[in-house]
PDB file of N, CA and C in Angstrom:
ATOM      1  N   UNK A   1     -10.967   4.620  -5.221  1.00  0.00           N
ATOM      2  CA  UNK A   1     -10.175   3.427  -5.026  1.00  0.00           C
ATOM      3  C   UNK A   1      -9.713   3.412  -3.568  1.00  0.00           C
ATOM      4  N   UNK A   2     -10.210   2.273  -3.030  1.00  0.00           N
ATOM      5  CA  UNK A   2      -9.335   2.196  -1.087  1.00  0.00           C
ATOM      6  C   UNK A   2      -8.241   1.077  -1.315  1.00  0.00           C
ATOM      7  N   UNK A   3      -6.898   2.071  -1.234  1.00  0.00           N
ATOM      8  CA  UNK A   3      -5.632   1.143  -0.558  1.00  0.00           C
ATOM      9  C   UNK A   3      -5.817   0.900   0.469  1.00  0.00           C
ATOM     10  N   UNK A   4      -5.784  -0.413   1.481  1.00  0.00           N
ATOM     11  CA  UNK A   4      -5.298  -0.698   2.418  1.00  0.00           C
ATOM     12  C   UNK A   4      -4.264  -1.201   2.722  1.00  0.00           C
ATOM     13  N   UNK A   5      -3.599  -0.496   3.801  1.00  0.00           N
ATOM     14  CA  UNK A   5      -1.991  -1.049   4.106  1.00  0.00           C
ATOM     15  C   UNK A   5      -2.242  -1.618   5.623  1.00  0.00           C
ATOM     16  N   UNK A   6      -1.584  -3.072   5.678  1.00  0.00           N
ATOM     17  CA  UNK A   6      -1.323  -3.479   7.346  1.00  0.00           C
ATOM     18  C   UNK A   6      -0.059  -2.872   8.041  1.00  0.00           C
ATOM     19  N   UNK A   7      -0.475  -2.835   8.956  1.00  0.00           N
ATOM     20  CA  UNK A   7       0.462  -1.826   9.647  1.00  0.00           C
ATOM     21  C   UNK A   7       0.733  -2.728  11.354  1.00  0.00           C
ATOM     22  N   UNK A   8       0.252  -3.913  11.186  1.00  0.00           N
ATOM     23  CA  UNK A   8       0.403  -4.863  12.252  1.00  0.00           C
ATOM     24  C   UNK A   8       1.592  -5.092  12.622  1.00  0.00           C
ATOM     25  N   UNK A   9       2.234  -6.116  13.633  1.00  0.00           N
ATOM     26  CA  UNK A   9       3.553  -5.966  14.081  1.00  0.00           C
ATOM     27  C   UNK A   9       4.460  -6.375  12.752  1.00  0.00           C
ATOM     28  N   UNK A  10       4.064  -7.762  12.094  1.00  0.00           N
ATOM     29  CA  UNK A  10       5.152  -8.292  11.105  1.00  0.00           C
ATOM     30  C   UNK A  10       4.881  -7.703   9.703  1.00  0.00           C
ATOM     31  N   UNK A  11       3.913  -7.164   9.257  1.00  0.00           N
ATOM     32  CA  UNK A  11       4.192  -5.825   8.557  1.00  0.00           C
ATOM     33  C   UNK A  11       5.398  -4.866   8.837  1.00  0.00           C
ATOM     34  N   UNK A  12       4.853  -4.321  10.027  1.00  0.00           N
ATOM     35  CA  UNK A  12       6.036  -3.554  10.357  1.00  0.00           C
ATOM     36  C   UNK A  12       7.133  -3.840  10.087  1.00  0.00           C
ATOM     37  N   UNK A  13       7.841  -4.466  10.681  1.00  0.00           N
ATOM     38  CA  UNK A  13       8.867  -5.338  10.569  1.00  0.00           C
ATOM     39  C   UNK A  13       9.850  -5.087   9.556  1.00  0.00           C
ATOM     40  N   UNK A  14       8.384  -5.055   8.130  1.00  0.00           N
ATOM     41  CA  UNK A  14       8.928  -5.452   6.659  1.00  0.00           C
ATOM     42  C   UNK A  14       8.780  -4.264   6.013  1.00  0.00           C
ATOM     43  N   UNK A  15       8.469  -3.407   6.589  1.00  0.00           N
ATOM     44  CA  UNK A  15       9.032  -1.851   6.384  1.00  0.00           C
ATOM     45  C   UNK A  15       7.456  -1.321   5.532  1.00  0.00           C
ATOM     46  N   UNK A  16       6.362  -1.408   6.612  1.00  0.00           N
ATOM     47  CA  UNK A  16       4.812  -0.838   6.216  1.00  0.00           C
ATOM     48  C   UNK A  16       4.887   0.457   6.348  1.00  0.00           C
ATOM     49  N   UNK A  17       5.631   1.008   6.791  1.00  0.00           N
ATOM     50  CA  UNK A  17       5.876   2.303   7.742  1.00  0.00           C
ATOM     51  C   UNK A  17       6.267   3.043   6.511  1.00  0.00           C
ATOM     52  N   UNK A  18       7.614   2.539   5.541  1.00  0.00           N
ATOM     53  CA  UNK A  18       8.043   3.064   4.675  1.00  0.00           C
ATOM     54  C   UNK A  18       7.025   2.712   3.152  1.00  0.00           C
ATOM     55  N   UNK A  19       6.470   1.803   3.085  1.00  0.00           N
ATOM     56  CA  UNK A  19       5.374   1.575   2.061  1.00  0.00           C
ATOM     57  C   UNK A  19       4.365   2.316   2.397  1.00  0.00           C
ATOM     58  N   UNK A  20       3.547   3.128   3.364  1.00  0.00           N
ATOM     59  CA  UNK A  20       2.558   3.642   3.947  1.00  0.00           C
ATOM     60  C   UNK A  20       3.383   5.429   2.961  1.00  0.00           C
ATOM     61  N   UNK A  21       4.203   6.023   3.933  1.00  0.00           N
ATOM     62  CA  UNK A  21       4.701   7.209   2.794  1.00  0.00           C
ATOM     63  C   UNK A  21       5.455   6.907   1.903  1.00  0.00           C
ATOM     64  N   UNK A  22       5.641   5.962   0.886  1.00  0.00           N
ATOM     65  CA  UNK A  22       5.979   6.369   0.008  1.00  0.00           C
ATOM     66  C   UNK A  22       4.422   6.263  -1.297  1.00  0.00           C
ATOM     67  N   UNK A  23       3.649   5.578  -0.843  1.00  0.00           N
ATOM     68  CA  UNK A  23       2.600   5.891  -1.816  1.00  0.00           C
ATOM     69  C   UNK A  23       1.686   6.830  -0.839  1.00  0.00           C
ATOM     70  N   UNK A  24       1.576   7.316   0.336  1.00  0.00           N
ATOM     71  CA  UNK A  24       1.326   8.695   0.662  1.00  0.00           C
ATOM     72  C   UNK A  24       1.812   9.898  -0.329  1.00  0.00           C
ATOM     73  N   UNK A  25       2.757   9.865  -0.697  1.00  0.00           N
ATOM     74  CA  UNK A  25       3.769  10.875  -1.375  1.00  0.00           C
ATOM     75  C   UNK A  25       3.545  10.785  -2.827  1.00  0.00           C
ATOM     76  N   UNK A  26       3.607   9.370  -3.107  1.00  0.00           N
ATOM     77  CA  UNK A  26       3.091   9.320  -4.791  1.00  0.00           C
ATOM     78  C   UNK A  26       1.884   9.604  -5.090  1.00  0.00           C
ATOM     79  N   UNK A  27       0.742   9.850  -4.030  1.00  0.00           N
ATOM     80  CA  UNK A  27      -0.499  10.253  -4.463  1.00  0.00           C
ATOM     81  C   UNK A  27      -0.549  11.305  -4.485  1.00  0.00           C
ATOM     82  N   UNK A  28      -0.093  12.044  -3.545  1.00  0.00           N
ATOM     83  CA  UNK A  28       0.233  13.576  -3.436  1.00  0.00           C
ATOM     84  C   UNK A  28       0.798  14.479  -4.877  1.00  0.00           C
ATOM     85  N   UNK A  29       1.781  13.562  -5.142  1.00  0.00           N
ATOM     86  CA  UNK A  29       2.490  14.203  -6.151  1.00  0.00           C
ATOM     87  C   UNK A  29       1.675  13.918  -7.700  1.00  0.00           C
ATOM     88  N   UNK A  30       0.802  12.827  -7.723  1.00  0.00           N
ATOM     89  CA  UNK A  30       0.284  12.359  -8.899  1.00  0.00           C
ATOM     90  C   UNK A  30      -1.712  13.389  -8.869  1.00  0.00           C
ATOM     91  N   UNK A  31      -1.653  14.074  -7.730  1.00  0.00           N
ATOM     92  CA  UNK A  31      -2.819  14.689  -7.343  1.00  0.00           C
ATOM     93  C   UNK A  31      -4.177  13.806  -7.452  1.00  0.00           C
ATOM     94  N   UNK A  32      -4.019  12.569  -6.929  1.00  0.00           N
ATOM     95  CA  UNK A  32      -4.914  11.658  -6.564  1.00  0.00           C
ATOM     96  C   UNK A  32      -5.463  11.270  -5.148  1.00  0.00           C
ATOM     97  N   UNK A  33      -5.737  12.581  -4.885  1.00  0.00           N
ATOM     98  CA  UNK A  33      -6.523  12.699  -3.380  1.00  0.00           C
ATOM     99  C   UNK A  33      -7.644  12.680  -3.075  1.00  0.00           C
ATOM    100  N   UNK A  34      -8.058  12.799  -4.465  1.00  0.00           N
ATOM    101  CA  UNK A  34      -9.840  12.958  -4.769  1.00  0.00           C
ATOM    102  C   UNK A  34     -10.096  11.501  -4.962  1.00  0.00           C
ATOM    103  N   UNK A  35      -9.213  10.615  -5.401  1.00  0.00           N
ATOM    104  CA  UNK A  35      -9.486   9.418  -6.164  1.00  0.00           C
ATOM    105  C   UNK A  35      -9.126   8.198  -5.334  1.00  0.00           C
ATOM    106  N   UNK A  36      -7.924   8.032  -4.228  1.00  0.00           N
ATOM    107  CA  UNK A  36      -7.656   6.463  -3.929  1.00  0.00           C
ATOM    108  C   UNK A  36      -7.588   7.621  -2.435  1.00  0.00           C
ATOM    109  N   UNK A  37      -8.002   6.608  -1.887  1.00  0.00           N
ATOM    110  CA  UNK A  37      -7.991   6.566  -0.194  1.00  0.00           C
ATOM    111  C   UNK A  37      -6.778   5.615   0.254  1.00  0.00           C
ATOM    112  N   UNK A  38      -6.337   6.394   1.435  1.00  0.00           N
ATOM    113  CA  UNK A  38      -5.133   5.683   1.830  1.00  0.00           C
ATOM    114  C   UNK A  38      -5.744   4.921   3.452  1.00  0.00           C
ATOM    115  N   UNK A  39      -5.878   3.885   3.763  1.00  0.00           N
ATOM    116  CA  UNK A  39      -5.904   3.317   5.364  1.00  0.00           C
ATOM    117  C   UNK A  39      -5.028   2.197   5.277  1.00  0.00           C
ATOM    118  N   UNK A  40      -4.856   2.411   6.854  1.00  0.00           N
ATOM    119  CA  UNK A  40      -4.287   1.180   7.459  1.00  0.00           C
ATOM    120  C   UNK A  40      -4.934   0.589   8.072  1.00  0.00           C
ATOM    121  N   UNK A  41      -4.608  -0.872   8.174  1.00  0.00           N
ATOM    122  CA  UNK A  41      -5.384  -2.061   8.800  1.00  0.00           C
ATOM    123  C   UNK A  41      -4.484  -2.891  10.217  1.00  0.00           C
ATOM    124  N   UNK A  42      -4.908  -3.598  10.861  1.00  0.00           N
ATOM    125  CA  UNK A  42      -3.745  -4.364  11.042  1.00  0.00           C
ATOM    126  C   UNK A  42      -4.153  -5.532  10.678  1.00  0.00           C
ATOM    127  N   UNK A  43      -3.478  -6.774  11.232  1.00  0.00           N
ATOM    128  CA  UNK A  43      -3.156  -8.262  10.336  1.00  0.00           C
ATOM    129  C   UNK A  43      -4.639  -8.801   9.245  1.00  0.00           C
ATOM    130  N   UNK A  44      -4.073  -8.769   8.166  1.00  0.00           N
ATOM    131  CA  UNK A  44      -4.718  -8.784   7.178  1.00  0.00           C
ATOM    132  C   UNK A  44      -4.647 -10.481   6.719  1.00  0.00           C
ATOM    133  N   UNK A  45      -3.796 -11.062   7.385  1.00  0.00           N
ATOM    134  CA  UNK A  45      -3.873 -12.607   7.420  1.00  0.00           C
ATOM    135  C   UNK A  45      -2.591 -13.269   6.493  1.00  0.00           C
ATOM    136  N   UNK A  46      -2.065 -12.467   6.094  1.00  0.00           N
ATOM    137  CA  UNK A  46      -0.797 -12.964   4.785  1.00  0.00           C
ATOM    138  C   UNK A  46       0.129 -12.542   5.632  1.00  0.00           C
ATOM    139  N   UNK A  47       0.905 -13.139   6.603  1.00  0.00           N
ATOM    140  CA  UNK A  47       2.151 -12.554   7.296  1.00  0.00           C
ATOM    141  C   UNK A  47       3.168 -12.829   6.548  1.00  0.00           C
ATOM    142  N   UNK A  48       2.889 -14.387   6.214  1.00  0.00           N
ATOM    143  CA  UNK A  48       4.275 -14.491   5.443  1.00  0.00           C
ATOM    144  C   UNK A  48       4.792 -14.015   4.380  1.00  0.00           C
ATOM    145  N   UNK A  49       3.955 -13.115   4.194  1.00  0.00           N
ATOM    146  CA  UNK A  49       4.299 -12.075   2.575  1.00  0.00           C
ATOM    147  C   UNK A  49       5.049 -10.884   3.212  1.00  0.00           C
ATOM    148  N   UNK A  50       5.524 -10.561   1.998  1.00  0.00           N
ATOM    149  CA  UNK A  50       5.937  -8.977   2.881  1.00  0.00           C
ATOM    150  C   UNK A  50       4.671  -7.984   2.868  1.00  0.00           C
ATOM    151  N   UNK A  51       4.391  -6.482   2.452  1.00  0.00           N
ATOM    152  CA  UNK A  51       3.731  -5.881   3.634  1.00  0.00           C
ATOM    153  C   UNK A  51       2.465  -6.340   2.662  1.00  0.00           C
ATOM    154  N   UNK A  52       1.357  -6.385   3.895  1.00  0.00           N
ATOM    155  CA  UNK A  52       0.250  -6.654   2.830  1.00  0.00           C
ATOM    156  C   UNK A  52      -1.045  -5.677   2.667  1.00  0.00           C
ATOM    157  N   UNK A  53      -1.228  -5.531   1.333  1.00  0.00           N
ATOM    158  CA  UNK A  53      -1.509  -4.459   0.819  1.00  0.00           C
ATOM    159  C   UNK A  53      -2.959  -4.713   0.140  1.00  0.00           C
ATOM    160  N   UNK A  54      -4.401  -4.143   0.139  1.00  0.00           N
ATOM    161  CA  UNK A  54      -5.370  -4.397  -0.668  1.00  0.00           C
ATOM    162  C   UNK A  54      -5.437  -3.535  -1.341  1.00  0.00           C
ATOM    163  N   UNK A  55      -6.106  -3.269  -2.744  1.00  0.00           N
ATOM    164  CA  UNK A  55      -6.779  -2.231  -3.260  1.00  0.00           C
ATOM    165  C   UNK A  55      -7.617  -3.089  -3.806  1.00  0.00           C
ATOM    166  N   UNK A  56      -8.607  -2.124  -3.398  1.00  0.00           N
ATOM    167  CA  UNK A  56     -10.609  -2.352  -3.495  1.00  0.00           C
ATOM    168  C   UNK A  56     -10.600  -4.075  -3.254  1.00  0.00           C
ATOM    169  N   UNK A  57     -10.200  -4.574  -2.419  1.00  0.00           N
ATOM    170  CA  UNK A  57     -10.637  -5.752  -1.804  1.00  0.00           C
ATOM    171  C   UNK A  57      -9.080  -6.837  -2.228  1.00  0.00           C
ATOM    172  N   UNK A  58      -8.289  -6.509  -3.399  1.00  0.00           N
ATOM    173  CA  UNK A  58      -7.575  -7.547  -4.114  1.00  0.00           C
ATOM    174  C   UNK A  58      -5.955  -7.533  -3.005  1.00  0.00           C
ATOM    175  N   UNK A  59      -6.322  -8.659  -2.747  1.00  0.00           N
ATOM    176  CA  UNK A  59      -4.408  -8.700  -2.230  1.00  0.00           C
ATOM    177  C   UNK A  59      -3.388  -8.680  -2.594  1.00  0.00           C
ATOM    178  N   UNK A  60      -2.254  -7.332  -1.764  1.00  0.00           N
ATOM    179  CA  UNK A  60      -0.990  -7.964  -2.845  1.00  0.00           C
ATOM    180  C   UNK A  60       0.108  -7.842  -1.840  1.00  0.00           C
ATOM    181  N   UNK A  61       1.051  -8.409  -2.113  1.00  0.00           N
ATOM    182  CA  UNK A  61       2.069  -8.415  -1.050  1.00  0.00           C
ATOM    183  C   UNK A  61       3.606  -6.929  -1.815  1.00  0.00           C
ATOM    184  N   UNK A  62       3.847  -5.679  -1.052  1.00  0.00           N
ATOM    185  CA  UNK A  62       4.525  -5.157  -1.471  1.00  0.00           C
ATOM    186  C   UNK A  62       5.272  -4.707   0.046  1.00  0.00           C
ATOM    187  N   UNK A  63       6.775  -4.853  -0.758  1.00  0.00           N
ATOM    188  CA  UNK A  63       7.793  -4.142  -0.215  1.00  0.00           C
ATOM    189  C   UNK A  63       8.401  -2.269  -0.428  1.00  0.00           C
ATOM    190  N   UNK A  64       8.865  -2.061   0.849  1.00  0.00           N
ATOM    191  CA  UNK A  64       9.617  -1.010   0.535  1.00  0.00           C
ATOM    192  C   UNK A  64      10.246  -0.865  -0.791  1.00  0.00           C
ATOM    193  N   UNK A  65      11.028  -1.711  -1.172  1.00  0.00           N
ATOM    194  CA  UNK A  65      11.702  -1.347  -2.335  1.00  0.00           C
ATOM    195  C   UNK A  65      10.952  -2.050  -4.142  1.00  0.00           C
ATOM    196  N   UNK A  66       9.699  -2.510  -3.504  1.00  0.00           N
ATOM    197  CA  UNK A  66       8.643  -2.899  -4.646  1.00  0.00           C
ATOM    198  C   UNK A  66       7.321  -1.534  -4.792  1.00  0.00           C
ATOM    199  N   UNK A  67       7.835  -0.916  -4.133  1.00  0.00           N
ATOM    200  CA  UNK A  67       6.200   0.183  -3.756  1.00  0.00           C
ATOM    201  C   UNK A  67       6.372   1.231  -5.118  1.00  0.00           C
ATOM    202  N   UNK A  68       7.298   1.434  -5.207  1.00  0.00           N
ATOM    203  CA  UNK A  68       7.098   2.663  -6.566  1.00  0.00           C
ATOM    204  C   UNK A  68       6.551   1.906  -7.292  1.00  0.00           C
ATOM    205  N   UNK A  69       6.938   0.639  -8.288  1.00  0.00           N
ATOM    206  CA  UNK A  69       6.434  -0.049  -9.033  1.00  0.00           C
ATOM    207  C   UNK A  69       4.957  -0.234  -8.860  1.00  0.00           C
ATOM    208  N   UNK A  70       4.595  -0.788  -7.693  1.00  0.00           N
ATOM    209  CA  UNK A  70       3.121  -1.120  -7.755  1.00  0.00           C
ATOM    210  C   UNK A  70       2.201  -0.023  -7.268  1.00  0.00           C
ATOM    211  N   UNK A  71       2.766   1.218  -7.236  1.00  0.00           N
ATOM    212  CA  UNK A  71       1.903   2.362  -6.777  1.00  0.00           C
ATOM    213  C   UNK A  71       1.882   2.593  -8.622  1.00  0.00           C
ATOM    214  N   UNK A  72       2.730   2.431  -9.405  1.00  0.00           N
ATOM    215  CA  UNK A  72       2.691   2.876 -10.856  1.00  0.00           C
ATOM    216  C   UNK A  72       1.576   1.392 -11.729  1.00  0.00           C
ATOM    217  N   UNK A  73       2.051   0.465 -10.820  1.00  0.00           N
ATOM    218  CA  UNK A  73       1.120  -0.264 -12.311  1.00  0.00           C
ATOM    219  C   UNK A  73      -0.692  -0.874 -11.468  1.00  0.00           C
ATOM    220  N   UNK A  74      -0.632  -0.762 -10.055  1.00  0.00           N
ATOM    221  CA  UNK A  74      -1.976  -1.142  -9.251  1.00  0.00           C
ATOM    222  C   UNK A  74      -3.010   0.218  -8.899  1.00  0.00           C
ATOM    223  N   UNK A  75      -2.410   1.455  -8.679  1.00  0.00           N
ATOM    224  CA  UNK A  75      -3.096   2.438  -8.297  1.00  0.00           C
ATOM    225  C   UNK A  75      -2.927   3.119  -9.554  1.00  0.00           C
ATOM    226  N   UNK A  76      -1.887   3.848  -9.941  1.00  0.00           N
ATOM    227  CA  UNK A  76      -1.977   5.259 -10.825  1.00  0.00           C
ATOM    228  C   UNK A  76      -2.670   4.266 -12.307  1.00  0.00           C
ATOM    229  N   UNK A  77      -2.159   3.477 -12.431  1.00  0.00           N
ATOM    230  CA  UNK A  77      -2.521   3.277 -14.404  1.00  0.00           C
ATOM    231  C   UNK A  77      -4.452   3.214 -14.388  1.00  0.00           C
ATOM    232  N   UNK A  78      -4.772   2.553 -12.566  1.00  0.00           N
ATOM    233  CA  UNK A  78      -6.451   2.099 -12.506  1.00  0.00           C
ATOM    234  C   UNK A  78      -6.904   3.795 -12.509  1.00  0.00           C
ATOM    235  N   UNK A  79      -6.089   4.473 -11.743  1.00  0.00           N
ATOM    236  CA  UNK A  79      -6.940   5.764 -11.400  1.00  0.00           C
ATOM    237  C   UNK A  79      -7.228   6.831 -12.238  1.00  0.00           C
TER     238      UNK A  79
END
């Protein structure tokens, strides 16, 4: 599975930095290193979302304080 995270300026902004490790950390801890790839991109074209996020091609817009949730129901439940 490839997460991609933007890591462009207005990403940033919206806290990519902190969405980037905290599902760094949840993969780690869920031992899915073999299984989802972590990259960053920059502008992925959705600014006005907060940070924007693909896995295996699908867009989603997640925040710092939305990332546990969608690291639990977009990455871990697929992997």
């Amino acid at each position: 599975m490839k997460v991609t995270i933007c890591i462009g300026s207005s990403c940033h902004l919206k806290g990519s930095r902190q969405v980037v490790e905290t599902l760094q950390r949840l993969v780690a801890e869920n031992n899915l290193e073999d299984k989802v790839e972590l990259g960053g991109t920059f502008c992925i074209g959705n600014c006005q979302q907060g940070v924007c996020v693909t896995v295996d091609g699908e867009f989603f817009s997640v925040s710092p304080d939305t990332a546990i949730e969608f690291f639990n129901t977009r990455i871990l439940a697929k992997a």
